[in-house]
PDB file of N, CA and C in Angstrom:
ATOM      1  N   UNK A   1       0.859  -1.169   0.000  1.00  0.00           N
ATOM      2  CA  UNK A   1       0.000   0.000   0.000  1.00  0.00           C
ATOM      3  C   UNK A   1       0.907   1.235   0.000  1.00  0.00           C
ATOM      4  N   UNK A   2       0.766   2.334  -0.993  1.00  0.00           N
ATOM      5  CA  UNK A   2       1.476   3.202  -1.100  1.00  0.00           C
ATOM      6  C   UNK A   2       0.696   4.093  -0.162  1.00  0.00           C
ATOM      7  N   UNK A   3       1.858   5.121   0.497  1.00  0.00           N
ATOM      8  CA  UNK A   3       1.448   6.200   1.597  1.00  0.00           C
ATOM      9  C   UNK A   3       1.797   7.197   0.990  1.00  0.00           C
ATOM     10  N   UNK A   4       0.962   8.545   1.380  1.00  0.00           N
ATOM     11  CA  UNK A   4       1.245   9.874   1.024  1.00  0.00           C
ATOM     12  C   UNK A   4       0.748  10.240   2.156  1.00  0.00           C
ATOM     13  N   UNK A   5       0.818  11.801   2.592  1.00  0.00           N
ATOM     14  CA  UNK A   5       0.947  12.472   3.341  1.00  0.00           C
ATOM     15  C   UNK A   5       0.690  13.758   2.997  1.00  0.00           C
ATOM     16  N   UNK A   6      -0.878  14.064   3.334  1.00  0.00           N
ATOM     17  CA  UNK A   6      -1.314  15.362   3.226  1.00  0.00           C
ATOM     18  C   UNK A   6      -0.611  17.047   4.142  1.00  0.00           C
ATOM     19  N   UNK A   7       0.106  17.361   3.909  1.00  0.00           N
ATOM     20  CA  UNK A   7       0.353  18.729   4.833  1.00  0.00           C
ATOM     21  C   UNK A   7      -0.025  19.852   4.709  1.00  0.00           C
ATOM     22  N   UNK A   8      -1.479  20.154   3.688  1.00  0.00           N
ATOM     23  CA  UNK A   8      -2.010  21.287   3.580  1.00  0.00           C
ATOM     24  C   UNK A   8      -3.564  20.759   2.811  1.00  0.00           C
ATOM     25  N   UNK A   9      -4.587  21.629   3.826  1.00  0.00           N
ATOM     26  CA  UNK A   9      -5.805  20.977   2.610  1.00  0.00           C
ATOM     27  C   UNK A   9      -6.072  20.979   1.478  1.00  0.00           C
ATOM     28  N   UNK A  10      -5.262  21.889   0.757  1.00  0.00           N
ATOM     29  CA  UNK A  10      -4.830  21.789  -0.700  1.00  0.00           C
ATOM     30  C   UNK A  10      -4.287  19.973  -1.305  1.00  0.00           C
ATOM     31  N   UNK A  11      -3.416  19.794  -0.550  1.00  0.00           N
ATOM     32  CA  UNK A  11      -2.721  18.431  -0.842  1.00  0.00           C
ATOM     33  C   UNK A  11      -3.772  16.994  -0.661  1.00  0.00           C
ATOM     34  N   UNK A  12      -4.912  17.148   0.340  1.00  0.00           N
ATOM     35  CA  UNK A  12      -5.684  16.574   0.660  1.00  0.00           C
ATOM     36  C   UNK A  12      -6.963  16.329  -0.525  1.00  0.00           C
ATOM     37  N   UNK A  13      -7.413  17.888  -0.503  1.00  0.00           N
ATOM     38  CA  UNK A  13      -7.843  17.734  -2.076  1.00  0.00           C
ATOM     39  C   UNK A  13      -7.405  16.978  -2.891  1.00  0.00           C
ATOM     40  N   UNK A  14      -6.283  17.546  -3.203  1.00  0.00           N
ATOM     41  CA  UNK A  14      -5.692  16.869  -4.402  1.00  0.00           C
ATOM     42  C   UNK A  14      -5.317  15.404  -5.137  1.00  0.00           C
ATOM     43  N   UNK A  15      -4.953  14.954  -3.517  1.00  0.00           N
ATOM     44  CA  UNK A  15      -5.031  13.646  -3.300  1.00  0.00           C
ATOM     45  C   UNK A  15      -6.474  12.761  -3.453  1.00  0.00           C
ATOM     46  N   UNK A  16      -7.402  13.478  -3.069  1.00  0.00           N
ATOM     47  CA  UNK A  16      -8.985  12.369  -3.017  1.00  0.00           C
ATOM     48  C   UNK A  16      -9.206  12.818  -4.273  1.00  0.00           C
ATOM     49  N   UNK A  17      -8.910  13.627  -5.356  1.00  0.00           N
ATOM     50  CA  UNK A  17      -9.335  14.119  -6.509  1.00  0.00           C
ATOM     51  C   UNK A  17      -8.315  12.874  -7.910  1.00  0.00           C
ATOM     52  N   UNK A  18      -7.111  12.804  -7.172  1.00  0.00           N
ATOM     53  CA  UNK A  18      -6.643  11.912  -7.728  1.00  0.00           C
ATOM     54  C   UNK A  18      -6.620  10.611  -7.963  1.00  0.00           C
ATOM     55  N   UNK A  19      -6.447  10.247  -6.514  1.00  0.00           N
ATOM     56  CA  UNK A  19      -6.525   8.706  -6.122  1.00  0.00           C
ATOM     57  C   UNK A  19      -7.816   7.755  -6.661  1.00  0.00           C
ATOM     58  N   UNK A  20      -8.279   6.891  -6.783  1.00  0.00           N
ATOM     59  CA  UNK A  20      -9.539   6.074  -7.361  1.00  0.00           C
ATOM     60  C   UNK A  20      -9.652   5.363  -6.225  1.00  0.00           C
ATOM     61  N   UNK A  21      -8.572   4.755  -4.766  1.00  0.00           N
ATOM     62  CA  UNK A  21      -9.545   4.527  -4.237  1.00  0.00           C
ATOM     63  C   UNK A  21      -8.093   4.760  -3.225  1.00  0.00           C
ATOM     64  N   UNK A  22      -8.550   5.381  -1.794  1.00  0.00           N
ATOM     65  CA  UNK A  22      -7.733   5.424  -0.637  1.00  0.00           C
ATOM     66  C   UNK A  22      -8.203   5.844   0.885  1.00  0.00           C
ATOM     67  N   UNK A  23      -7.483   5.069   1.693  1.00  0.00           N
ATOM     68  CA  UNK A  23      -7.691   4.855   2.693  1.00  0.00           C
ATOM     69  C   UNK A  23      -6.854   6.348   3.671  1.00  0.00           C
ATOM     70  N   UNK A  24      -7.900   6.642   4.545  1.00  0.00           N
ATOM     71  CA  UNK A  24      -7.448   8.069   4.858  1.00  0.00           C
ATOM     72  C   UNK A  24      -7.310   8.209   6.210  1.00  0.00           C
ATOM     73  N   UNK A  25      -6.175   7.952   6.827  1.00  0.00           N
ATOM     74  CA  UNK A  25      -5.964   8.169   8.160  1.00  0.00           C
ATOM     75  C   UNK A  25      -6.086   9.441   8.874  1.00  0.00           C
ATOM     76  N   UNK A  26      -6.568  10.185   9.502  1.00  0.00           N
ATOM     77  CA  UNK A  26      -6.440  11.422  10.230  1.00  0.00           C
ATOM     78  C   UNK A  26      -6.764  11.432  11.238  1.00  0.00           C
ATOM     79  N   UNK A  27      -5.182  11.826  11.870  1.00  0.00           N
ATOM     80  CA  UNK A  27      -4.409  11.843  13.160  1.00  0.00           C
ATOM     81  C   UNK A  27      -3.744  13.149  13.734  1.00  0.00           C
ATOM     82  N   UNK A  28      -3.604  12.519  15.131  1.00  0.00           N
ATOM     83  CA  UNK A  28      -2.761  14.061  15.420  1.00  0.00           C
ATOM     84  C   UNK A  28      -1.265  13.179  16.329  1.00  0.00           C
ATOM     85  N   UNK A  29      -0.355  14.144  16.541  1.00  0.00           N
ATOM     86  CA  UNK A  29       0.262  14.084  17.607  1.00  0.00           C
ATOM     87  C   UNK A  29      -0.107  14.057  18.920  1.00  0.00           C
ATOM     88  N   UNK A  30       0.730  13.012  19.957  1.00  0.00           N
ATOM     89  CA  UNK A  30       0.467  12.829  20.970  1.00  0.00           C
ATOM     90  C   UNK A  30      -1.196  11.926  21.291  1.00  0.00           C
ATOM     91  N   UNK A  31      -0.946  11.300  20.095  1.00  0.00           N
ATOM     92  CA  UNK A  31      -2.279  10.886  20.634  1.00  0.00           C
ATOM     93  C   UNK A  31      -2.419   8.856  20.482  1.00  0.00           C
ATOM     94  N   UNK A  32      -2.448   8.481  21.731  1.00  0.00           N
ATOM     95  CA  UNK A  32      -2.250   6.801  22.202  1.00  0.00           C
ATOM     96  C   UNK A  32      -3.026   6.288  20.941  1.00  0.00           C
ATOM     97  N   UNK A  33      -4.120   6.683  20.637  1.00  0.00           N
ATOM     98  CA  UNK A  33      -4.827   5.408  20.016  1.00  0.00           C
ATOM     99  C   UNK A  33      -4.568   5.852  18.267  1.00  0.00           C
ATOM    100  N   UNK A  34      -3.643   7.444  17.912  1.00  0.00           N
ATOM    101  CA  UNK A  34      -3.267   7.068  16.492  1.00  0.00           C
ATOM    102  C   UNK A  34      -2.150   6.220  16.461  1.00  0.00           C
ATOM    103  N   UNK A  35      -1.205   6.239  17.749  1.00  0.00           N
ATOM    104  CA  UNK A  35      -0.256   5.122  17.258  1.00  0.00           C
ATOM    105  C   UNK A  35      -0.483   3.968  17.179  1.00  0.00           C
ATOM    106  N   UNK A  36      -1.541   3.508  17.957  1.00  0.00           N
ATOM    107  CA  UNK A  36      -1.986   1.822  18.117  1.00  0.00           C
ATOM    108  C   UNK A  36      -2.383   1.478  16.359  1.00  0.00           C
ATOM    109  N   UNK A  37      -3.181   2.794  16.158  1.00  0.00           N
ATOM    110  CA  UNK A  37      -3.826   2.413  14.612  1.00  0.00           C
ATOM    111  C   UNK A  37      -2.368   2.341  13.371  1.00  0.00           C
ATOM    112  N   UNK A  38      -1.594   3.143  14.156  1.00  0.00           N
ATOM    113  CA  UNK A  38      -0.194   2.887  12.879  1.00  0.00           C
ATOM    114  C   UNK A  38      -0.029   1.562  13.155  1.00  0.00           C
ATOM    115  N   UNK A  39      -0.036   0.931  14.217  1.00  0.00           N
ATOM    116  CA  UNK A  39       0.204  -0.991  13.978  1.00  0.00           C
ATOM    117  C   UNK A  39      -0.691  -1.671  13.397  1.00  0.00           C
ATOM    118  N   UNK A  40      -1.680  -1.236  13.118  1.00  0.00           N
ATOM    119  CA  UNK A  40      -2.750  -2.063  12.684  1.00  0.00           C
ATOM    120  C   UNK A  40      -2.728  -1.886  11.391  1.00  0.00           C
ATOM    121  N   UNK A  41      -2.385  -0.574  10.969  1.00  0.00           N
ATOM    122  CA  UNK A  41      -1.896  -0.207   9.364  1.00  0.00           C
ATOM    123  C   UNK A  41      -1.005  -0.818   8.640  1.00  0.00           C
ATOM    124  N   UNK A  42       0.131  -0.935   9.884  1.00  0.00           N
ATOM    125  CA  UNK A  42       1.053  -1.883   9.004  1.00  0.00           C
ATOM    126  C   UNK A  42       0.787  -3.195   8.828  1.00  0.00           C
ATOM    127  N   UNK A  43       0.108  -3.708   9.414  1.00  0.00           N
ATOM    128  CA  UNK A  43      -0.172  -5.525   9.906  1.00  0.00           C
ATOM    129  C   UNK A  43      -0.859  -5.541   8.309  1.00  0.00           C
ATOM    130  N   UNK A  44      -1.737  -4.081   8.303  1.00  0.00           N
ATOM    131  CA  UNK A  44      -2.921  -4.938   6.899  1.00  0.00           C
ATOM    132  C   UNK A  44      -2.089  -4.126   5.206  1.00  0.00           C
ATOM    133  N   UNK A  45      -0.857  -3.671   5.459  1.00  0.00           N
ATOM    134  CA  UNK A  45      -0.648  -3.004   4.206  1.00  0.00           C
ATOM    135  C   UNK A  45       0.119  -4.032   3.236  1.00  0.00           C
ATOM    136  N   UNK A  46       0.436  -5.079   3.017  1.00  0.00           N
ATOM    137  CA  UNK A  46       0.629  -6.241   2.478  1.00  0.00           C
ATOM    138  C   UNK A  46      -0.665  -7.107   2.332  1.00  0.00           C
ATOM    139  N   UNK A  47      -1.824  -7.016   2.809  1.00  0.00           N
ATOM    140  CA  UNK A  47      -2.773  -7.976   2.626  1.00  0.00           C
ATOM    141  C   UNK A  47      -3.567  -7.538   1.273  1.00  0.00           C
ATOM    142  N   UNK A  48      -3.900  -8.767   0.785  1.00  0.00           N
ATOM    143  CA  UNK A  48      -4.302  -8.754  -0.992  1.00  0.00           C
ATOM    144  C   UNK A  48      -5.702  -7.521  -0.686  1.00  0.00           C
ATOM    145  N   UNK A  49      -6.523  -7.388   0.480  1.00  0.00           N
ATOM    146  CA  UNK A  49      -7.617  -6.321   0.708  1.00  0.00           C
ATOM    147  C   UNK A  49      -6.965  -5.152   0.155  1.00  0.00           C
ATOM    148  N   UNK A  50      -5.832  -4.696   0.490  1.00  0.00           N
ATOM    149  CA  UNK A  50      -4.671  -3.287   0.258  1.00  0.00           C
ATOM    150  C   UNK A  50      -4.549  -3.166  -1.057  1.00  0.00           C
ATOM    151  N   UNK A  51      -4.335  -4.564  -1.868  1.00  0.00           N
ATOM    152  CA  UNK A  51      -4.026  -4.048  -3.005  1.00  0.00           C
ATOM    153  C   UNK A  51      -4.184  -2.837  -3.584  1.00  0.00           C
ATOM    154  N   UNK A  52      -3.377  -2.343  -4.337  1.00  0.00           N
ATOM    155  CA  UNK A  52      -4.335  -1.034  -5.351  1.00  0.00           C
ATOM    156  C   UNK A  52      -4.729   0.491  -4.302  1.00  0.00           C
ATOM    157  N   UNK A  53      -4.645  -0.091  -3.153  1.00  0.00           N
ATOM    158  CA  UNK A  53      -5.120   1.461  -2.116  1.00  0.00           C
ATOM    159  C   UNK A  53      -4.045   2.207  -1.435  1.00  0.00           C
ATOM    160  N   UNK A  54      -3.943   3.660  -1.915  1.00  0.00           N
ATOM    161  CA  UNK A  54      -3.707   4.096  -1.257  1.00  0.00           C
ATOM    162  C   UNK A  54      -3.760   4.823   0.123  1.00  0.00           C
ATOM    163  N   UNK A  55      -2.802   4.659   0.938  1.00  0.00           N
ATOM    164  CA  UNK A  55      -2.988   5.408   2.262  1.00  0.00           C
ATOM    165  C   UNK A  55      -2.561   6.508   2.308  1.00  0.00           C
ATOM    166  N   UNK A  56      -3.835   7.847   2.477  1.00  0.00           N
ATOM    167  CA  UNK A  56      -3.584   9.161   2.375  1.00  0.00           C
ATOM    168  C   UNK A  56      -3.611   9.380   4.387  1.00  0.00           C
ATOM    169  N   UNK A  57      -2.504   9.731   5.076  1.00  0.00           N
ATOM    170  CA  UNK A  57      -1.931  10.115   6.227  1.00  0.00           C
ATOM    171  C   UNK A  57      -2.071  11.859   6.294  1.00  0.00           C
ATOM    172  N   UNK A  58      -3.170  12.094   7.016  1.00  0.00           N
ATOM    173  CA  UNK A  58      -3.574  13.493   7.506  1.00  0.00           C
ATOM    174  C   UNK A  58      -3.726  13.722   9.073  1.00  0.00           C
ATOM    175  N   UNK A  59      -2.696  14.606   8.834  1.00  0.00           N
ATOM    176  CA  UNK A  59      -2.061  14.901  10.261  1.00  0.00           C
ATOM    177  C   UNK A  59      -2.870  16.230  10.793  1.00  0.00           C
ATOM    178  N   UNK A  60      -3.927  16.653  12.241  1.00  0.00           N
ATOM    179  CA  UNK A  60      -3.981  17.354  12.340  1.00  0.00           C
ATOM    180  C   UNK A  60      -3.470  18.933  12.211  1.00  0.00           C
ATOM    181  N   UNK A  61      -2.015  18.617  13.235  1.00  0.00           N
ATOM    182  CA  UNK A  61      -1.719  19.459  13.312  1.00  0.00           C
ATOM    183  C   UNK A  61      -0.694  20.126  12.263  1.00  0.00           C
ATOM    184  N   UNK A  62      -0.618  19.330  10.844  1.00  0.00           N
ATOM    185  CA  UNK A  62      -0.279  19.922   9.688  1.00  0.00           C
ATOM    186  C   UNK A  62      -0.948  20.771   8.457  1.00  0.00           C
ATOM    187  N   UNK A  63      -2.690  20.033   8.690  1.00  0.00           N
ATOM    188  CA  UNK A  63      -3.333  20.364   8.094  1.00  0.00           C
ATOM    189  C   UNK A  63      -4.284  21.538   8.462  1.00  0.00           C
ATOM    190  N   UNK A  64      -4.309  21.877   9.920  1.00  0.00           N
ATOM    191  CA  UNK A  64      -5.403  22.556  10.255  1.00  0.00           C
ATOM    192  C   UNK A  64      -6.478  22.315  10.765  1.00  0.00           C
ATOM    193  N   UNK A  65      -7.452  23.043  12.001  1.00  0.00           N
ATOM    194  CA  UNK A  65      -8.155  22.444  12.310  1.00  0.00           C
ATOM    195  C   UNK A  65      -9.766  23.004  11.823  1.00  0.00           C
ATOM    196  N   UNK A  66      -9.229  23.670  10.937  1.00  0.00           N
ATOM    197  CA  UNK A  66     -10.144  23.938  10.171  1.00  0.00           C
ATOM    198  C   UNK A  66     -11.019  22.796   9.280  1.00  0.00           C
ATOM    199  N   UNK A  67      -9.959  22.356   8.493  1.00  0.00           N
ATOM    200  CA  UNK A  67     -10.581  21.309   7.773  1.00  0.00           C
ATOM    201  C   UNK A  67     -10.976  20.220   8.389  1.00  0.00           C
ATOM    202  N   UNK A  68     -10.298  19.670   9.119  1.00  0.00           N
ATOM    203  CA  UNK A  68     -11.203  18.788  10.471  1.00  0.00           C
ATOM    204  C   UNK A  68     -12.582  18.730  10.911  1.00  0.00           C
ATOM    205  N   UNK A  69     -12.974  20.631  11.093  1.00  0.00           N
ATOM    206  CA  UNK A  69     -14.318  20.489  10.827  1.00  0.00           C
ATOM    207  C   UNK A  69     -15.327  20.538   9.873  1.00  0.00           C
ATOM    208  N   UNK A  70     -14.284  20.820   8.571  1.00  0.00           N
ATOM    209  CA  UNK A  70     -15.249  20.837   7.245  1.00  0.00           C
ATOM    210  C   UNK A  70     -15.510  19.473   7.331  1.00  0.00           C
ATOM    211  N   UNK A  71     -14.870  18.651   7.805  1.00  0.00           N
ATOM    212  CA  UNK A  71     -14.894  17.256   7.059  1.00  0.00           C
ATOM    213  C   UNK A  71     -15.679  16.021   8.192  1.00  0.00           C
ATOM    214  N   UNK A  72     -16.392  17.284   9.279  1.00  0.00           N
ATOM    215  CA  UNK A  72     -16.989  16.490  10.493  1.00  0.00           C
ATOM    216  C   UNK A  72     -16.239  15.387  11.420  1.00  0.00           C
ATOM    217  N   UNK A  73     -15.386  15.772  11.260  1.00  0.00           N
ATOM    218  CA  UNK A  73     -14.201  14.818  12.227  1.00  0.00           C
ATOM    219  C   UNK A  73     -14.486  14.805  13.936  1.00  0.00           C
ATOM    220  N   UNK A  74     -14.343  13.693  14.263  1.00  0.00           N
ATOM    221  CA  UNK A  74     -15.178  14.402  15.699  1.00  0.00           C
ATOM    222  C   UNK A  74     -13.754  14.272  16.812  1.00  0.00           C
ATOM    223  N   UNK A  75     -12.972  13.256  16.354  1.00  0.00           N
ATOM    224  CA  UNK A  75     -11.843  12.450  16.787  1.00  0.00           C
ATOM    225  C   UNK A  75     -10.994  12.154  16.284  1.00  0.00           C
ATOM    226  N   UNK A  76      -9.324  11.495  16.802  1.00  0.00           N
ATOM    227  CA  UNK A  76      -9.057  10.703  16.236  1.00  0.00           C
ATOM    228  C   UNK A  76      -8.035  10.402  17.219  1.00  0.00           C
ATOM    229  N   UNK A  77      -8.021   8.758  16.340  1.00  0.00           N
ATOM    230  CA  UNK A  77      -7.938   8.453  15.066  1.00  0.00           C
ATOM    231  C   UNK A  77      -9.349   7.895  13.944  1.00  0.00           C
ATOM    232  N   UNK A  78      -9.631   8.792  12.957  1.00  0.00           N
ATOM    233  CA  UNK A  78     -10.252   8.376  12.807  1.00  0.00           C
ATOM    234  C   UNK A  78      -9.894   7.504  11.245  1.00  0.00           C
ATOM    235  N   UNK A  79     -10.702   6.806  10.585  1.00  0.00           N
ATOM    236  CA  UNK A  79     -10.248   6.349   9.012  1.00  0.00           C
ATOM    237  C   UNK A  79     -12.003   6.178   8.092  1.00  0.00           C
ATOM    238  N   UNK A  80     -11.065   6.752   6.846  1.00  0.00           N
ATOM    239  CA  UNK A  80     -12.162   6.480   6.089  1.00  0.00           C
ATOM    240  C   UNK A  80     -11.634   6.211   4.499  1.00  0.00           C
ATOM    241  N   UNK A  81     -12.681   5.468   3.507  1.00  0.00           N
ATOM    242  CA  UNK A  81     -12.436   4.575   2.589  1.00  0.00           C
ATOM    243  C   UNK A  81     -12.613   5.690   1.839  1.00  0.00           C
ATOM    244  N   UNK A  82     -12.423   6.045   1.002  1.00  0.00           N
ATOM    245  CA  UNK A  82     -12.632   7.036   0.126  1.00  0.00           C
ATOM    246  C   UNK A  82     -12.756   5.873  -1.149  1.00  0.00           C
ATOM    247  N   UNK A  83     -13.894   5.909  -2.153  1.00  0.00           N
ATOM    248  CA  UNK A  83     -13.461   5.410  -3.452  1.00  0.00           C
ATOM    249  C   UNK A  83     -14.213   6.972  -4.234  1.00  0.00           C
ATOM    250  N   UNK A  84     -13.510   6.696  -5.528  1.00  0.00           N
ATOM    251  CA  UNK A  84     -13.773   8.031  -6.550  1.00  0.00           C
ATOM    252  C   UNK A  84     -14.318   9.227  -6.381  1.00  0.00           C
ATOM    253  N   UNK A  85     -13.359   9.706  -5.096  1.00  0.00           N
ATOM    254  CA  UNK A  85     -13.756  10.961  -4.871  1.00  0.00           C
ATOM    255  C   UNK A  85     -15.062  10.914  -3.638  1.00  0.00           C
ATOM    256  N   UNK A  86     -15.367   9.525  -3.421  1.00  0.00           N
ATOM    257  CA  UNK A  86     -16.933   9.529  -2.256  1.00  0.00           C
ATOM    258  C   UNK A  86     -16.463   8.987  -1.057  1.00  0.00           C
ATOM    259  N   UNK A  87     -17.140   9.394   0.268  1.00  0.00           N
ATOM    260  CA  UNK A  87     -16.494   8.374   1.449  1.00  0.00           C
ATOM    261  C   UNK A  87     -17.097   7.213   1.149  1.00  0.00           C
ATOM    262  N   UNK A  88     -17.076   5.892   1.435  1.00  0.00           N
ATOM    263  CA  UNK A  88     -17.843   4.886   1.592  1.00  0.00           C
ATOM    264  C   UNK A  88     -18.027   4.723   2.796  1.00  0.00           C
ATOM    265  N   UNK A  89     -16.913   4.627   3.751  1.00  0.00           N
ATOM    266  CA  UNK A  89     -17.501   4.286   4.876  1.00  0.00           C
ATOM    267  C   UNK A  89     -16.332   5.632   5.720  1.00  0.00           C
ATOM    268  N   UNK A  90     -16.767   5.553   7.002  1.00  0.00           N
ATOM    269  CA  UNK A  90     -15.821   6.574   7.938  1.00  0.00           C
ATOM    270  C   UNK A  90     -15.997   5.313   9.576  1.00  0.00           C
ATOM    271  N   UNK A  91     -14.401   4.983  10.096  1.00  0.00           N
ATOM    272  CA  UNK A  91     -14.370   4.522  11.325  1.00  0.00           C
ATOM    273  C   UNK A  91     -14.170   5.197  12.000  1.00  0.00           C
ATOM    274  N   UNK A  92     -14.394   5.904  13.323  1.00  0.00           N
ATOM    275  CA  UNK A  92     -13.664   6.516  14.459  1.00  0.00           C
ATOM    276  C   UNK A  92     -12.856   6.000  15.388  1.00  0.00           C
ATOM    277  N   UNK A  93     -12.094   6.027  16.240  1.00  0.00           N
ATOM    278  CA  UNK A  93     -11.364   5.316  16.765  1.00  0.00           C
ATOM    279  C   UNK A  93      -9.847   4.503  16.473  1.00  0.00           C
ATOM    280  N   UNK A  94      -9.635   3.734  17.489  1.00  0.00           N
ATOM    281  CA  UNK A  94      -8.577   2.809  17.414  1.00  0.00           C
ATOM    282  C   UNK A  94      -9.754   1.653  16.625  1.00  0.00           C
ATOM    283  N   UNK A  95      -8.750   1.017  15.596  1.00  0.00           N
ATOM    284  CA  UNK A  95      -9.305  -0.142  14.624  1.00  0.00           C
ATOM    285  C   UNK A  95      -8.101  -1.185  14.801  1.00  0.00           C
ATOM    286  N   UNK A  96      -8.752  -2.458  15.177  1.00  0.00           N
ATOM    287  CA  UNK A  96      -7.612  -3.850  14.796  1.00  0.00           C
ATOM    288  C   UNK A  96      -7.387  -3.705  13.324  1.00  0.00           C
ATOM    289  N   UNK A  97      -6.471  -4.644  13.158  1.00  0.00           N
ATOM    290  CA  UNK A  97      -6.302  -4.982  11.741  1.00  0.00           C
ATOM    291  C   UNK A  97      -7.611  -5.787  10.775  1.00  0.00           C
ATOM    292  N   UNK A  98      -8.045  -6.772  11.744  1.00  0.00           N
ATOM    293  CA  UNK A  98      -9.196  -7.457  11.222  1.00  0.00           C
ATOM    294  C   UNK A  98     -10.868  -6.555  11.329  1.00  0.00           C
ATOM    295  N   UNK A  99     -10.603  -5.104  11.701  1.00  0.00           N
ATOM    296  CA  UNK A  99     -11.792  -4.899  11.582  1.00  0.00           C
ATOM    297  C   UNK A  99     -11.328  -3.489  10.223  1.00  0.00           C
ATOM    298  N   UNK A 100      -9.907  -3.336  10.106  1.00  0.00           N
ATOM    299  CA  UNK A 100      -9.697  -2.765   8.661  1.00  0.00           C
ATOM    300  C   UNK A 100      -9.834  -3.498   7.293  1.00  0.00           C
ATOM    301  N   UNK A 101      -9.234  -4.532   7.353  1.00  0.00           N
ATOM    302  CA  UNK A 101      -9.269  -5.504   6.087  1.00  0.00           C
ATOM    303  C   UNK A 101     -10.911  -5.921   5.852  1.00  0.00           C
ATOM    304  N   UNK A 102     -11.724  -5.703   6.753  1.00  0.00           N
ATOM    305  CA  UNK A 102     -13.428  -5.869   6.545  1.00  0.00           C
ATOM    306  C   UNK A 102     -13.805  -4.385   5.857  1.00  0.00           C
ATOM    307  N   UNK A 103     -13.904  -3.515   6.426  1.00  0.00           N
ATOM    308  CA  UNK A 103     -13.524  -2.196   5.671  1.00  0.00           C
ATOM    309  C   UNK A 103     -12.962  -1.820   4.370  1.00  0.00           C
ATOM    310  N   UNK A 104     -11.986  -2.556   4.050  1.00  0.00           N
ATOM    311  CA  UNK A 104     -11.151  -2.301   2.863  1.00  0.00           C
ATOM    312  C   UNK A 104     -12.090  -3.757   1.646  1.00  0.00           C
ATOM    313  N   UNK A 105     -12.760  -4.275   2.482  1.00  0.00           N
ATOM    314  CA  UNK A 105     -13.550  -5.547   1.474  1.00  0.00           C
ATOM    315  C   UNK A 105     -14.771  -4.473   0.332  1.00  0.00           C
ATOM    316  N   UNK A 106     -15.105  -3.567   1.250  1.00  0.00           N
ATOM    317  CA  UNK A 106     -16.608  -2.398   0.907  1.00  0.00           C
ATOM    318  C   UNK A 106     -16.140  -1.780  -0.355  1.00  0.00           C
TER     319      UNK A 106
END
């Protein structure tokens, strides 16, 4: 699974405008349950579910907390599936690996 890394909501745009289908982490610093979710990211970024998806990594405190609330964020860590430009689904929270690769099936 290829990673990018949004650091301005410009780049974020740009990225869901591009991508056809990606998985969108948004996180902040200092915070227990985005790092738990970076293990669970890595466990599922080799699994055949990953194929083909990218992971777009949006960092609060790079992006602003502005867009956070354009985008109804209530928390995080939160993740969401993006395909062609649409959410499909949005998780909040810390996620296992086996309840991402169910996610990444949608």
């Amino acid at each position: 699974m290829l990673t990018l890394h949004a650091d301005t909501a410009e780049h974020y745009h740009a990225a869901i405008a591009r991508h056809p289908a990606l998985l969108v982490d948004y996180h902040k610093d200092n915070c227990p349950g985005c790092r738990m979710l970076d293990m669970s990211l890595a466990a599922v970024a080799d699994a055949p579910e990953a194929e083909g998806l990218v992971l777009l990594k949006v960092k609060l405190e790079s992006v602003g907390e502005p867009l956070f609330r354009e985008l109804g964020l209530r928390q995080t860590p939160t993740l969401s599936l993006v395909r062609d430009g649409r959410e499909i689904q949005r998780l909040p929270g810390f996620q296992s690996p086996d309840a991402i690769r169910v996610l990444l099936c949608r």
